[in-house]
N, C-alpha and C. Protein backbone atom coordinates (compact mmCIF):
# COMPACT_ATOMS: atom_id res chain seq x y z
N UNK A 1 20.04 0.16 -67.52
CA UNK A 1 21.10 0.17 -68.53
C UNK A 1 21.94 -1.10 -68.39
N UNK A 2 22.13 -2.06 -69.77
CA UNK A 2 22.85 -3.17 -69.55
C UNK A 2 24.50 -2.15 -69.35
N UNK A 3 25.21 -3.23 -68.56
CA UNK A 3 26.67 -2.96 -68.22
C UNK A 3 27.46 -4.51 -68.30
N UNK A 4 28.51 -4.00 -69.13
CA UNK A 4 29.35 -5.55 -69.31
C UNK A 4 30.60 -5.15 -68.64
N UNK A 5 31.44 -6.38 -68.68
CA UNK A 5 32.65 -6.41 -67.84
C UNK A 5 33.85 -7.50 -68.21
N UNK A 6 34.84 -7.45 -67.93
CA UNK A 6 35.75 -8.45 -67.91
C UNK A 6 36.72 -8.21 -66.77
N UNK A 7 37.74 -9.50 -66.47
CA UNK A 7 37.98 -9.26 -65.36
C UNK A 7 39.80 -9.43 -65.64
N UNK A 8 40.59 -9.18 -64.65
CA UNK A 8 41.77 -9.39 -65.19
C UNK A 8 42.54 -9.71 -63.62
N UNK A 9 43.22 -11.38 -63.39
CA UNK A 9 43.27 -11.93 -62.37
C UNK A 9 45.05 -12.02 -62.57
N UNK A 10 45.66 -11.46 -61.45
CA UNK A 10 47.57 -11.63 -61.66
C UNK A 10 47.68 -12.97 -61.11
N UNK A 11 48.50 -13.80 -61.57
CA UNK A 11 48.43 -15.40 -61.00
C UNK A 11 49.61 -15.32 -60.25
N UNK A 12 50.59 -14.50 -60.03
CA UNK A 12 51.67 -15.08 -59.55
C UNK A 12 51.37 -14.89 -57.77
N UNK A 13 51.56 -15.79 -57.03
CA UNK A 13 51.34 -15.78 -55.50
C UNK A 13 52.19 -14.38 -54.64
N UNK A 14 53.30 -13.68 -55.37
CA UNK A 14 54.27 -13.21 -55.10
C UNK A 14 53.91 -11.87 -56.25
N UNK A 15 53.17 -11.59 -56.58
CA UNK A 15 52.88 -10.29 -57.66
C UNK A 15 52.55 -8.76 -56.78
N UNK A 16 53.43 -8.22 -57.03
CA UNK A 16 53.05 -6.83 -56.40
C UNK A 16 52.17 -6.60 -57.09
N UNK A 17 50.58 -6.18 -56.82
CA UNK A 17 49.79 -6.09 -56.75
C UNK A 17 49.68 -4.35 -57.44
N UNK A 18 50.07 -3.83 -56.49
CA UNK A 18 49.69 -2.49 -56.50
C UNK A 18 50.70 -2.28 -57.61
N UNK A 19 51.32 -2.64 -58.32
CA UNK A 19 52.38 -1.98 -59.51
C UNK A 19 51.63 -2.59 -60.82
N UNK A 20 51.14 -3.96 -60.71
CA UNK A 20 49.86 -4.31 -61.66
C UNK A 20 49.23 -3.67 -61.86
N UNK A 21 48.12 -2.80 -60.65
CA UNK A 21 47.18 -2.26 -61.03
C UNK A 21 47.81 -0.92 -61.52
N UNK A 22 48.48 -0.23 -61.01
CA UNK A 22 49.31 1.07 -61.71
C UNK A 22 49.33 0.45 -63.58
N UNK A 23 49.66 -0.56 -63.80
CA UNK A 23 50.42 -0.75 -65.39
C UNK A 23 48.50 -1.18 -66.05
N UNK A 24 47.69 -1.54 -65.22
CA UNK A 24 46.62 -1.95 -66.18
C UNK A 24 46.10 -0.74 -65.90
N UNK A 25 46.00 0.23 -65.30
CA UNK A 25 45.03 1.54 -65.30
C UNK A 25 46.20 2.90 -66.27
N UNK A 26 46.96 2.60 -66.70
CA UNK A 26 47.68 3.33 -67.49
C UNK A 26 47.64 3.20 -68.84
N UNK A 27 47.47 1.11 -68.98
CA UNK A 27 46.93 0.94 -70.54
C UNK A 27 45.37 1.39 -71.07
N UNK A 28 44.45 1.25 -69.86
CA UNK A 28 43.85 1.70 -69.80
C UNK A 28 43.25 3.13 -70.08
N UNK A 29 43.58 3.85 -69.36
CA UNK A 29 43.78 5.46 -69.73
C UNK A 29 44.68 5.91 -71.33
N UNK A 30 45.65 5.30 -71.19
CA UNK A 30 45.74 5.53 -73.02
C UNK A 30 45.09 5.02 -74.00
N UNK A 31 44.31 4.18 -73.59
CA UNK A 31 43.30 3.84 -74.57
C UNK A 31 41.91 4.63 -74.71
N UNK A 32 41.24 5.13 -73.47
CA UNK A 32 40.61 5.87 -73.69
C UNK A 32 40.93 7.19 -74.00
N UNK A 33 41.93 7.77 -73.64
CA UNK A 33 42.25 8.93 -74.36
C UNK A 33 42.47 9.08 -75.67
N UNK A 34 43.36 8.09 -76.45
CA UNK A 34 43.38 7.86 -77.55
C UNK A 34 41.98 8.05 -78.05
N UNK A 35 40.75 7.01 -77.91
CA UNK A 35 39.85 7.04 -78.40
C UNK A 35 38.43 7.71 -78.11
N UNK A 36 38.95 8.51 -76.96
CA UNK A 36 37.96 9.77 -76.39
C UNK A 36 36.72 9.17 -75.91
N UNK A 37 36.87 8.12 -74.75
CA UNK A 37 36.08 7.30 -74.55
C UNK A 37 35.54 7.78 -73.33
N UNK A 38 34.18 7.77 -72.77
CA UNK A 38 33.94 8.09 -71.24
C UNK A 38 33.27 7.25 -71.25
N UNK A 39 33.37 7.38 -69.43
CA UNK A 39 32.30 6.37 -68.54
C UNK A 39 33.33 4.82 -68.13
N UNK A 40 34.09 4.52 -68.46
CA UNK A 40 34.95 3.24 -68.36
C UNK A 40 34.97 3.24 -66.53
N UNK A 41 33.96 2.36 -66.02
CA UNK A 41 34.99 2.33 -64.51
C UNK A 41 35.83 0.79 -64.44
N UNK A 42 36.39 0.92 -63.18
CA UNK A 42 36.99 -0.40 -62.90
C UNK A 42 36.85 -0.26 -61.08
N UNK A 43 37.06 -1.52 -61.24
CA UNK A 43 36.88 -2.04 -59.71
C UNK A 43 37.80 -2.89 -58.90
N UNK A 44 38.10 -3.35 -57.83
CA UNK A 44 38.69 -3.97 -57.40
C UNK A 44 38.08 -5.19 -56.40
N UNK A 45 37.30 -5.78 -56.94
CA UNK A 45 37.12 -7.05 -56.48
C UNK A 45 37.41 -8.01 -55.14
N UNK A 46 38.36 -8.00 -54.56
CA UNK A 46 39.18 -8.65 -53.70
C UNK A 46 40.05 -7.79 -53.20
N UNK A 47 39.69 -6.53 -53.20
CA UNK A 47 39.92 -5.56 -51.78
C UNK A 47 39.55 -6.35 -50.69
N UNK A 48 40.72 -5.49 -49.61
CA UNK A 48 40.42 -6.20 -48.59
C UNK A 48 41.41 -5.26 -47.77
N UNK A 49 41.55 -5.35 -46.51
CA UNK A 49 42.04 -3.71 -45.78
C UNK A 49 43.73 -4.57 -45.63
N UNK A 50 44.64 -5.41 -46.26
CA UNK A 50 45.71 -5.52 -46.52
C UNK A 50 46.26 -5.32 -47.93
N UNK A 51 45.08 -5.51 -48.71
CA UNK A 51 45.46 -5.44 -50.31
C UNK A 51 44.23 -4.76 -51.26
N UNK A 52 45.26 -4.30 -52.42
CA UNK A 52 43.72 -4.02 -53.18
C UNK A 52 43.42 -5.14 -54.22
N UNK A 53 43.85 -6.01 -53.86
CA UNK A 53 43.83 -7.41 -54.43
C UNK A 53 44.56 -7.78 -55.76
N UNK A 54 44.21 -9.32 -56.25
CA UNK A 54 44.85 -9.42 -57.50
C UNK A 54 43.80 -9.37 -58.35
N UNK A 55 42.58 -9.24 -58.34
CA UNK A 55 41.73 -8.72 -59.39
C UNK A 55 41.34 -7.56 -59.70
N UNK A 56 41.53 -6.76 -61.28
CA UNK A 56 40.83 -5.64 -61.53
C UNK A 56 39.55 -5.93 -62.47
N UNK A 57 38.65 -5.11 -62.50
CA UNK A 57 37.70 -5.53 -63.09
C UNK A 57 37.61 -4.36 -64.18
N UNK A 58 37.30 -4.14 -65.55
CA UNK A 58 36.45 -2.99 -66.54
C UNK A 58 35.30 -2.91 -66.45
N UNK A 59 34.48 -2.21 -66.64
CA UNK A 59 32.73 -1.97 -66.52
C UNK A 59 32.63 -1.05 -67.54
N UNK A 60 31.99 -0.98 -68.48
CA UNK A 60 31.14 -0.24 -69.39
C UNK A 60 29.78 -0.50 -70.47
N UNK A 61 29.33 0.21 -70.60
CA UNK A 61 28.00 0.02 -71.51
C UNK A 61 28.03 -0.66 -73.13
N UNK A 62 29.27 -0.76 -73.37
CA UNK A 62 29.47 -1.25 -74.78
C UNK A 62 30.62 -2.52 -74.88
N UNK A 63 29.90 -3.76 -74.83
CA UNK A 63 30.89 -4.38 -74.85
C UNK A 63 31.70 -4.84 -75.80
N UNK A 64 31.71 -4.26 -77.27
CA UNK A 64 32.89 -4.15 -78.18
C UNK A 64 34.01 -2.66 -77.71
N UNK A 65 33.76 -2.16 -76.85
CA UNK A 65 34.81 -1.15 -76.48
C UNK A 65 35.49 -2.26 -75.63
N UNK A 66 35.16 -2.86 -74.92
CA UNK A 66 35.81 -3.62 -73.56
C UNK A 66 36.49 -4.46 -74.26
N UNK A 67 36.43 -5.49 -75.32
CA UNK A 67 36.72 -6.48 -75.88
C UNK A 67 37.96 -5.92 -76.68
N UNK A 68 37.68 -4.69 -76.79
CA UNK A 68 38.90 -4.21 -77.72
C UNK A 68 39.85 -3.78 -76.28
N UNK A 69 39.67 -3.30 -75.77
CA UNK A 69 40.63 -3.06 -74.49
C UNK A 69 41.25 -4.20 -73.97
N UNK A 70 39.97 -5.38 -73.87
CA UNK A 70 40.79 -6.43 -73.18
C UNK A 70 42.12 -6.95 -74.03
N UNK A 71 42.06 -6.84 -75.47
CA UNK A 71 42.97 -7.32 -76.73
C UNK A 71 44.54 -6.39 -76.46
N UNK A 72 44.08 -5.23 -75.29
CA UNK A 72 45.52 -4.47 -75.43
C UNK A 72 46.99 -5.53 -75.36
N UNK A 73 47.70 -4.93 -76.29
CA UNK A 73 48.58 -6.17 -76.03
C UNK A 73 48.99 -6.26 -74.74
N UNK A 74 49.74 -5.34 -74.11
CA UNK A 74 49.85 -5.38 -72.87
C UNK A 74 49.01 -6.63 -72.07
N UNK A 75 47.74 -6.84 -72.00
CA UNK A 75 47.17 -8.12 -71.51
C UNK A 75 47.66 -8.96 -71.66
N UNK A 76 47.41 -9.04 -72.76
CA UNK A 76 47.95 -10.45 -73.86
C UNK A 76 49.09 -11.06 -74.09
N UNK A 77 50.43 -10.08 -74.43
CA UNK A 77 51.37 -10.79 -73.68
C UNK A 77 51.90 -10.87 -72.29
N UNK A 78 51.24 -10.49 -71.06
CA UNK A 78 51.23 -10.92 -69.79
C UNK A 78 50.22 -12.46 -69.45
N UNK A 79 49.42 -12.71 -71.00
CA UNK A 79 48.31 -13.85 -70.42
C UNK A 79 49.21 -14.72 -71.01
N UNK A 80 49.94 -14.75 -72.01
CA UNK A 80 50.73 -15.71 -72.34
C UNK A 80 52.16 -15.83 -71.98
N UNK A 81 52.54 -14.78 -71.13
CA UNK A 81 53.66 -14.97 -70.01
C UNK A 81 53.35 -15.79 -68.74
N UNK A 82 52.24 -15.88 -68.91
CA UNK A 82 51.63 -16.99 -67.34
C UNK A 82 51.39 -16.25 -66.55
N UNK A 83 51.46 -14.64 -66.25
CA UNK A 83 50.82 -13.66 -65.41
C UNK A 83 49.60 -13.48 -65.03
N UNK A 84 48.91 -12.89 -66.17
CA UNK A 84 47.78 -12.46 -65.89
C UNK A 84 46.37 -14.00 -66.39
N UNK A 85 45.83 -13.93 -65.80
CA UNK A 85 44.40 -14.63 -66.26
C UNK A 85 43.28 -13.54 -66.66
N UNK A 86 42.84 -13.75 -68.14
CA UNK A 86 41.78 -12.59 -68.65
C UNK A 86 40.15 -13.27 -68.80
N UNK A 87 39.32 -13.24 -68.50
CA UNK A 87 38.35 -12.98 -68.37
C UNK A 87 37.50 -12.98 -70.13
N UNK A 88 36.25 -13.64 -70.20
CA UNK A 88 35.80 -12.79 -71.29
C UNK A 88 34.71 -11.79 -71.17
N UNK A 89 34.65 -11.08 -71.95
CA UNK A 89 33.31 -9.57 -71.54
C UNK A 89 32.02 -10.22 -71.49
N UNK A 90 31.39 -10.47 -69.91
CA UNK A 90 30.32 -10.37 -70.09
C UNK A 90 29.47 -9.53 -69.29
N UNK A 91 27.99 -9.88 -69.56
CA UNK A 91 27.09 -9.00 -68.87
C UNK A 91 27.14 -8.74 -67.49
N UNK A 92 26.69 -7.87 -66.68
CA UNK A 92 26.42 -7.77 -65.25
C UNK A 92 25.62 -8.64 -64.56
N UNK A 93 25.36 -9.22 -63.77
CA UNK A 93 24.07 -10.18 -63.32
C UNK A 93 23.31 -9.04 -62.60
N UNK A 94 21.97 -9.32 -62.87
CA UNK A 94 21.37 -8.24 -62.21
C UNK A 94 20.97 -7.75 -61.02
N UNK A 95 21.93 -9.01 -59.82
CA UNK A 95 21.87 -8.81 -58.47
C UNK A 95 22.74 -8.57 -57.49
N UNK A 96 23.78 -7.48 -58.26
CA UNK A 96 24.93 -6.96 -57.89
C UNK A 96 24.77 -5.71 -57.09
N UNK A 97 25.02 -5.38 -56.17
CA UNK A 97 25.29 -4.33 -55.34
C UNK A 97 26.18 -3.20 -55.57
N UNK A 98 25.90 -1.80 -55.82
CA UNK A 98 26.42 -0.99 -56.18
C UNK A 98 27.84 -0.93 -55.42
N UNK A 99 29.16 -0.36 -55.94
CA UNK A 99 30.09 0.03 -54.84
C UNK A 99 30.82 1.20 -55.17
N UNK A 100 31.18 1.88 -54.71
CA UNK A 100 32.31 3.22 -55.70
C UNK A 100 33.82 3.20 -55.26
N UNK A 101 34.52 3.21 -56.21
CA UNK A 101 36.17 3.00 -55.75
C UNK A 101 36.23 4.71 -56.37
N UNK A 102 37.29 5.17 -55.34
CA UNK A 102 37.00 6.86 -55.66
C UNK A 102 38.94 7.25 -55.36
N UNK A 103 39.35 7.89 -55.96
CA UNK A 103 40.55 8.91 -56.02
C UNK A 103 40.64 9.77 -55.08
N UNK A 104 41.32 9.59 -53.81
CA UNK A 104 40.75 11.01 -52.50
C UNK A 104 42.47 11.51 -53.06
N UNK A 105 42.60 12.72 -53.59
CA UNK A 105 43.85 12.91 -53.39
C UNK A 105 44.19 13.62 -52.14
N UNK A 106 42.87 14.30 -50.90
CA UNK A 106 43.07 14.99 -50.53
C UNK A 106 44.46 13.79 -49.22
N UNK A 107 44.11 13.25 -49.34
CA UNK A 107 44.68 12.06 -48.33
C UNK A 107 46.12 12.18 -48.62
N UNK A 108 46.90 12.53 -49.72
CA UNK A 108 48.39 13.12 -49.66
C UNK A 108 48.64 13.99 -49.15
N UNK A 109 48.20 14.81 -48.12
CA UNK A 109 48.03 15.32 -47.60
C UNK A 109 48.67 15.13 -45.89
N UNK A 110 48.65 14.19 -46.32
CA UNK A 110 49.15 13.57 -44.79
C UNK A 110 50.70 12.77 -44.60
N UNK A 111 51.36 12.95 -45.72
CA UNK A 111 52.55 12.56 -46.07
C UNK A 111 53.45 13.57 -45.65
N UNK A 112 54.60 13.53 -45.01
CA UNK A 112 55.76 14.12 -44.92
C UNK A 112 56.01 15.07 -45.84
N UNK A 113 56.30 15.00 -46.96
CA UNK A 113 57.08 15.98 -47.87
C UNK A 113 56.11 16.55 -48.89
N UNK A 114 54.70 15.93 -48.73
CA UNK A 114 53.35 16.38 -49.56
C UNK A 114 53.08 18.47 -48.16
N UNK A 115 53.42 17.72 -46.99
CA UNK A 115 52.88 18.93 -45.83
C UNK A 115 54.56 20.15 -46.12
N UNK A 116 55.10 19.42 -46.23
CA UNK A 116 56.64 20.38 -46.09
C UNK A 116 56.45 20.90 -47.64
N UNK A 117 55.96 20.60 -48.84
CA UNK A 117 55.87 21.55 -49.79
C UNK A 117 54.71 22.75 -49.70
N UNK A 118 53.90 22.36 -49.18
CA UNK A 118 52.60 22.76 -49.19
C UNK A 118 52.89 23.87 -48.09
N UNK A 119 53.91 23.61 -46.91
CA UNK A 119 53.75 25.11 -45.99
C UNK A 119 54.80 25.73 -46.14
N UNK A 120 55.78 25.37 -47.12
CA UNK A 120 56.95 26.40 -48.07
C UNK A 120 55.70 27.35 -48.54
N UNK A 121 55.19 26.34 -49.60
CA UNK A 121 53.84 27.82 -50.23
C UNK A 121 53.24 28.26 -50.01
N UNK A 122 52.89 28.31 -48.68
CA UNK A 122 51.65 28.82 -47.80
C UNK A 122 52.88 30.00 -47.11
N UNK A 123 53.99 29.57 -46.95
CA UNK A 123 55.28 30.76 -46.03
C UNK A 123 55.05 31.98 -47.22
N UNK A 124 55.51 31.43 -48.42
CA UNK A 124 55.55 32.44 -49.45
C UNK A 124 54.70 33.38 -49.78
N UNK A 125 53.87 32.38 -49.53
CA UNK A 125 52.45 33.38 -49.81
C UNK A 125 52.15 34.15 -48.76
N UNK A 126 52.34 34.07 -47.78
CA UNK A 126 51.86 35.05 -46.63
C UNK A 126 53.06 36.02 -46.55
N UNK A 127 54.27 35.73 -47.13
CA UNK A 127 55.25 36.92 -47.20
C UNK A 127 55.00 37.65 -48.12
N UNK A 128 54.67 37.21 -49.26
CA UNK A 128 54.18 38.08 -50.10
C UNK A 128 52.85 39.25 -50.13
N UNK A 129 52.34 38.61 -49.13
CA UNK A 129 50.56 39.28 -48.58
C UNK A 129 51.27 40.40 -47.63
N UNK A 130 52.69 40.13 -47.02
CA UNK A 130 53.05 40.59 -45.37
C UNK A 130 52.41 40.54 -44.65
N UNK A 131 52.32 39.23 -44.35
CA UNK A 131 51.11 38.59 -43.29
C UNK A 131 52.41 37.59 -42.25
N UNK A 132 51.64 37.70 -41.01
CA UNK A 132 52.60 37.22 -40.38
C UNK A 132 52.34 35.48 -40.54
N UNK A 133 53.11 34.11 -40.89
CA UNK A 133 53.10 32.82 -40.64
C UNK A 133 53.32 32.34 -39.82
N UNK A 134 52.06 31.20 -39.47
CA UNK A 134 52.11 30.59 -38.49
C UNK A 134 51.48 28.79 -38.39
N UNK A 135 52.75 28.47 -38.64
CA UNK A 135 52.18 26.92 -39.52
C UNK A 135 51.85 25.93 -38.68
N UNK A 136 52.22 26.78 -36.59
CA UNK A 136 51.56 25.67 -35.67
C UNK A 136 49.43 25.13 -36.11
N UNK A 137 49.33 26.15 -36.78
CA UNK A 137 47.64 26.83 -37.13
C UNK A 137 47.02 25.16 -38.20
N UNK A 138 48.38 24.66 -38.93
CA UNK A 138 48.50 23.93 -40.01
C UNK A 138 48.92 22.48 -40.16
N UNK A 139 49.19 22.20 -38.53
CA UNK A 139 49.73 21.02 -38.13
C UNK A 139 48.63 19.93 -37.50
N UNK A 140 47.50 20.29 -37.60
CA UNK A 140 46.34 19.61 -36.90
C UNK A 140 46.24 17.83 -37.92
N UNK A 141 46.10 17.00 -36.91
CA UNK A 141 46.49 15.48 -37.93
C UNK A 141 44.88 15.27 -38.34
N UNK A 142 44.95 15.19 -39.69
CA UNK A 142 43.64 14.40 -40.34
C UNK A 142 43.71 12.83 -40.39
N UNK A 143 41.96 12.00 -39.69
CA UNK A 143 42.02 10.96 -40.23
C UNK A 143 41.48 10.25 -41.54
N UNK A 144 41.85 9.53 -42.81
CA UNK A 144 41.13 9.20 -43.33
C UNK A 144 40.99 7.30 -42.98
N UNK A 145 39.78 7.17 -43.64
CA UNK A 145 39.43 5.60 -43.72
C UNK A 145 40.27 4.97 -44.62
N UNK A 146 40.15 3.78 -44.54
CA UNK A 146 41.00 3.29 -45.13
C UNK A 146 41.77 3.09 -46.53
N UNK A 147 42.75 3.31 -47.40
CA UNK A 147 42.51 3.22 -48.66
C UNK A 147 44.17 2.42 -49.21
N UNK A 148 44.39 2.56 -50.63
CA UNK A 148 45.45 2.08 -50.79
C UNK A 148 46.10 2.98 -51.69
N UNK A 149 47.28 2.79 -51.82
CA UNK A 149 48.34 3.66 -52.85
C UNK A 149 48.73 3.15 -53.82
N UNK A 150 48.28 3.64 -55.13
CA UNK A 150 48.76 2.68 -56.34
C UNK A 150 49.54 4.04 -57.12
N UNK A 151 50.62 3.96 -57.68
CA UNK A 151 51.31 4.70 -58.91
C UNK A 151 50.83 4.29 -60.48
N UNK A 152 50.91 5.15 -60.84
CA UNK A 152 50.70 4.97 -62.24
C UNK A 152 51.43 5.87 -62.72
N UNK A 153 52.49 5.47 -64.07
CA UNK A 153 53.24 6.44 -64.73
C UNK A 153 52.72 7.17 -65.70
N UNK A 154 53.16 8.33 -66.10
CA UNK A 154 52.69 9.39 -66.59
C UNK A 154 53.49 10.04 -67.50
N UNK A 155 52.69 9.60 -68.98
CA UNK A 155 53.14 10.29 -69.89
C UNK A 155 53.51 11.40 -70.13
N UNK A 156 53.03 12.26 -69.74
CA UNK A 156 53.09 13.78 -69.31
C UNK A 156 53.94 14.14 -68.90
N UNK A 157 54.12 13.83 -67.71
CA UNK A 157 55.25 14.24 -66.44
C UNK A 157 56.25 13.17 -66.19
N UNK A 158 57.04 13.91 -65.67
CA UNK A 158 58.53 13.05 -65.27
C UNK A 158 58.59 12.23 -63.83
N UNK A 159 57.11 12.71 -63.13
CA UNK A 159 56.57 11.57 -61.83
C UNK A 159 55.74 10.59 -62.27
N UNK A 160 55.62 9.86 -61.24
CA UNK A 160 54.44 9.33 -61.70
C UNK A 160 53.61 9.69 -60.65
N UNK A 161 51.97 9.23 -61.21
CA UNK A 161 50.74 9.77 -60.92
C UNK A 161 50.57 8.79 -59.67
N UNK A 162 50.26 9.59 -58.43
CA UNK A 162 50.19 8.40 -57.17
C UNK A 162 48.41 8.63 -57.12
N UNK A 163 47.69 7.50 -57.09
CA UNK A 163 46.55 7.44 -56.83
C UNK A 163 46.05 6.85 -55.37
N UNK A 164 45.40 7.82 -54.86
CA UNK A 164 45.00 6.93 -53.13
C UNK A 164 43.46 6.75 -53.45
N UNK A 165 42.89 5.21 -53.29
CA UNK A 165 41.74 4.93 -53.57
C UNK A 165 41.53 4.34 -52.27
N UNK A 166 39.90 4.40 -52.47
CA UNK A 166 39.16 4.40 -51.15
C UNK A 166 37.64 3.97 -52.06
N UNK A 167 37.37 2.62 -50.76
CA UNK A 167 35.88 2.03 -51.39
C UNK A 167 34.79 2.14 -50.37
N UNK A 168 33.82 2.72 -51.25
CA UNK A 168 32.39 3.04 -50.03
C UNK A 168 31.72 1.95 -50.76
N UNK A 169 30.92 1.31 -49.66
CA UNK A 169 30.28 0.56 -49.72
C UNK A 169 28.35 1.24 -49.59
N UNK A 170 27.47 0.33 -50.24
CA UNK A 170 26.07 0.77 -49.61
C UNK A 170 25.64 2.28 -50.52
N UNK A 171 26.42 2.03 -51.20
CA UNK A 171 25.88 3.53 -52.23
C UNK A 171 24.85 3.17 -53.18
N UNK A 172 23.97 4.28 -53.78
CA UNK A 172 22.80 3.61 -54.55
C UNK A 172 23.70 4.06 -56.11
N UNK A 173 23.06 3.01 -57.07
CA UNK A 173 23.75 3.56 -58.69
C UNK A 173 23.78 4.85 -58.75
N UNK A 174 24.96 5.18 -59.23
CA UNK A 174 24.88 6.47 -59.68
C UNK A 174 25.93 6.54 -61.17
N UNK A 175 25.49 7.27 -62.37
CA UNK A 175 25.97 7.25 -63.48
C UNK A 175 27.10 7.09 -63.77
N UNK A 176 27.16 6.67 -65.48
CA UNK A 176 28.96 5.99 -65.04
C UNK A 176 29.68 7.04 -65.56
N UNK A 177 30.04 8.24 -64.09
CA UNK A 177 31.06 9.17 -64.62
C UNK A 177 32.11 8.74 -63.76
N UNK A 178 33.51 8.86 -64.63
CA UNK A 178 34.50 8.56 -63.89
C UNK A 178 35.64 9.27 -64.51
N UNK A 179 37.04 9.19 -63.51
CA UNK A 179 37.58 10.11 -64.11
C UNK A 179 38.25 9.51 -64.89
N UNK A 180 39.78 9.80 -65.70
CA UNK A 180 39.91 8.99 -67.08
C UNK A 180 41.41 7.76 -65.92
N UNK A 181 40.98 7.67 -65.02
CA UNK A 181 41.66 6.02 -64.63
C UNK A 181 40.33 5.13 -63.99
N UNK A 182 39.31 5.65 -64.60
CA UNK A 182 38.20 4.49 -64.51
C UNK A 182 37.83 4.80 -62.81
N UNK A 183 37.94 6.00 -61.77
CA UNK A 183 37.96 6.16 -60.82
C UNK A 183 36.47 7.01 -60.51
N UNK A 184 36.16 6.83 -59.79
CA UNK A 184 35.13 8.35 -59.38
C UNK A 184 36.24 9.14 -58.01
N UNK A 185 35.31 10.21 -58.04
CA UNK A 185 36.40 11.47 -57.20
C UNK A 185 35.41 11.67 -56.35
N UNK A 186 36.15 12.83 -55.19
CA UNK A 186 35.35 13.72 -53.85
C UNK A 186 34.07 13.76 -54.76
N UNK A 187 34.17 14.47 -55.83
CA UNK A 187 33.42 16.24 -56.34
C UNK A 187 32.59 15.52 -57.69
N UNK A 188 33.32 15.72 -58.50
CA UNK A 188 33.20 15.87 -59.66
C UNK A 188 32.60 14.14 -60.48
N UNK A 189 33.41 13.28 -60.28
CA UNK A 189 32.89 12.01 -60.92
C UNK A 189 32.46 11.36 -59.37
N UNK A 190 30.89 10.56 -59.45
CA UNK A 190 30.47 9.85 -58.72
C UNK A 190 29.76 8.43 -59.19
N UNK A 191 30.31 8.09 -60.19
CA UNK A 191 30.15 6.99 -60.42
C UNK A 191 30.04 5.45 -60.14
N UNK A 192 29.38 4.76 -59.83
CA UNK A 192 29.63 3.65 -59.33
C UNK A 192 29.54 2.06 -60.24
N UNK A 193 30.14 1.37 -59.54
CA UNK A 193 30.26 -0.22 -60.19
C UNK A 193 29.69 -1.05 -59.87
N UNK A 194 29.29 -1.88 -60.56
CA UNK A 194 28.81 -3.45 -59.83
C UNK A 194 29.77 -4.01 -58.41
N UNK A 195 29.43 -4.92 -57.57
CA UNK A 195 30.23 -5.14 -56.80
C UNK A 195 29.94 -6.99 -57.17
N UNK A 196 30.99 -7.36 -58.00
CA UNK A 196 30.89 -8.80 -58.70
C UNK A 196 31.80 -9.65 -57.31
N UNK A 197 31.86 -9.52 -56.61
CA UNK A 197 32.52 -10.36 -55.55
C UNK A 197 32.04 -11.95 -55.55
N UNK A 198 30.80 -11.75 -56.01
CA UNK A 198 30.51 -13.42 -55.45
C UNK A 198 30.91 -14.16 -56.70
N UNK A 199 31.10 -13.73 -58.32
CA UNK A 199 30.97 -13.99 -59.32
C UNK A 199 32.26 -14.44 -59.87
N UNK A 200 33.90 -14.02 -58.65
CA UNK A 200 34.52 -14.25 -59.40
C UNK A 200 34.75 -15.90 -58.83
């Protein structure tokens, strides 16, 4: 299956990074929702275990969907604010290495006030069962590999959406399901991307 792409590079030396990628995976996601689009992944290029870099990448099978995404204004007036550098849509080269950037939410999990909500409702619930609680049972530390924390705001809700991504390397293609921030998950979307590293 051909797969096209464009790429989207933040120029400023001093660009929070991770609040970029939050604002391009949000224009993103309203665009495919708007237009009930699947399969869109994106990638991160210039990961690296301090940053998730200043490049994001789009990937999909149709490259007049991408071309219209890349046009979001949002791009556009950040490319002519001197921010962003855009890319034009092209093909995949065909000697790209699969990679999957994936959504672990289970990894909030390990946050302070993510564990103190979570064993309020676990108290409740066992009072309600009349079961005796015992949350030493619940304190055991999980490790995960490495990943990063990006926000994205949310139309919906009055938080915003915290995304913890995590990249496996050495995976074979697998279809482009993803979830609607261009992500694959644990479970459900396992989708993977080109890994254009040498290309940019």
């Amino acid at each position: 299956m051909t797969r096209y792409y464009f790429t989207v590079r933040y120029l400023p030396e001093s660009a929070n990074v991770n609040l970029l990628v939050g604002r391009c995976l949000f224009i993103m996601h309203g665009y495919i929702c708007k237009q009930n689009i699947q399969g869109i992944g994106v990638s991160f290029p210039r990961w690296s275990d301090e940053s998730i870099g200043n490049v994001i990448a789009f990937f999909y099978s149709d490259k007049d969907v991408l071309n219209v995404l890349s046009r979001q204004r949002f791009f556009n007036d950040m490319k002519e604010c001197g921010f962003f550098s855009l890319s034009e849509v092209v093909e995949v080269p065909t000697d790209c290495p699969e990679v999957r950037f994936k959504r672990n939410q289970t990894i909030k999990k390990i946050f302070p006030a993510e564990k103190k909500r979570r064993l309020k409702r676990l108290e409740k619930r066992a009072q309600a069962q009349g079961k005796n609680f015992n949350p030493e049972k619940l304190t055991s530390v999980r490790e995960f590999d490495l990943f990063h924390q990006v926000s994205v705001a949310s139309v919906s809700k009055s938080v915003d959406v915290e995304l913890f991504i995590q990249k496996e390397l050495g995976v074979e293609y697998s279809e482009s399901s993803f979830n609607s921030y261009g992500l694959a998950t644990n479970d459900k979307h396992l989708g993977t991307v080109p890994d254009i590293t040498k290309y940019l």
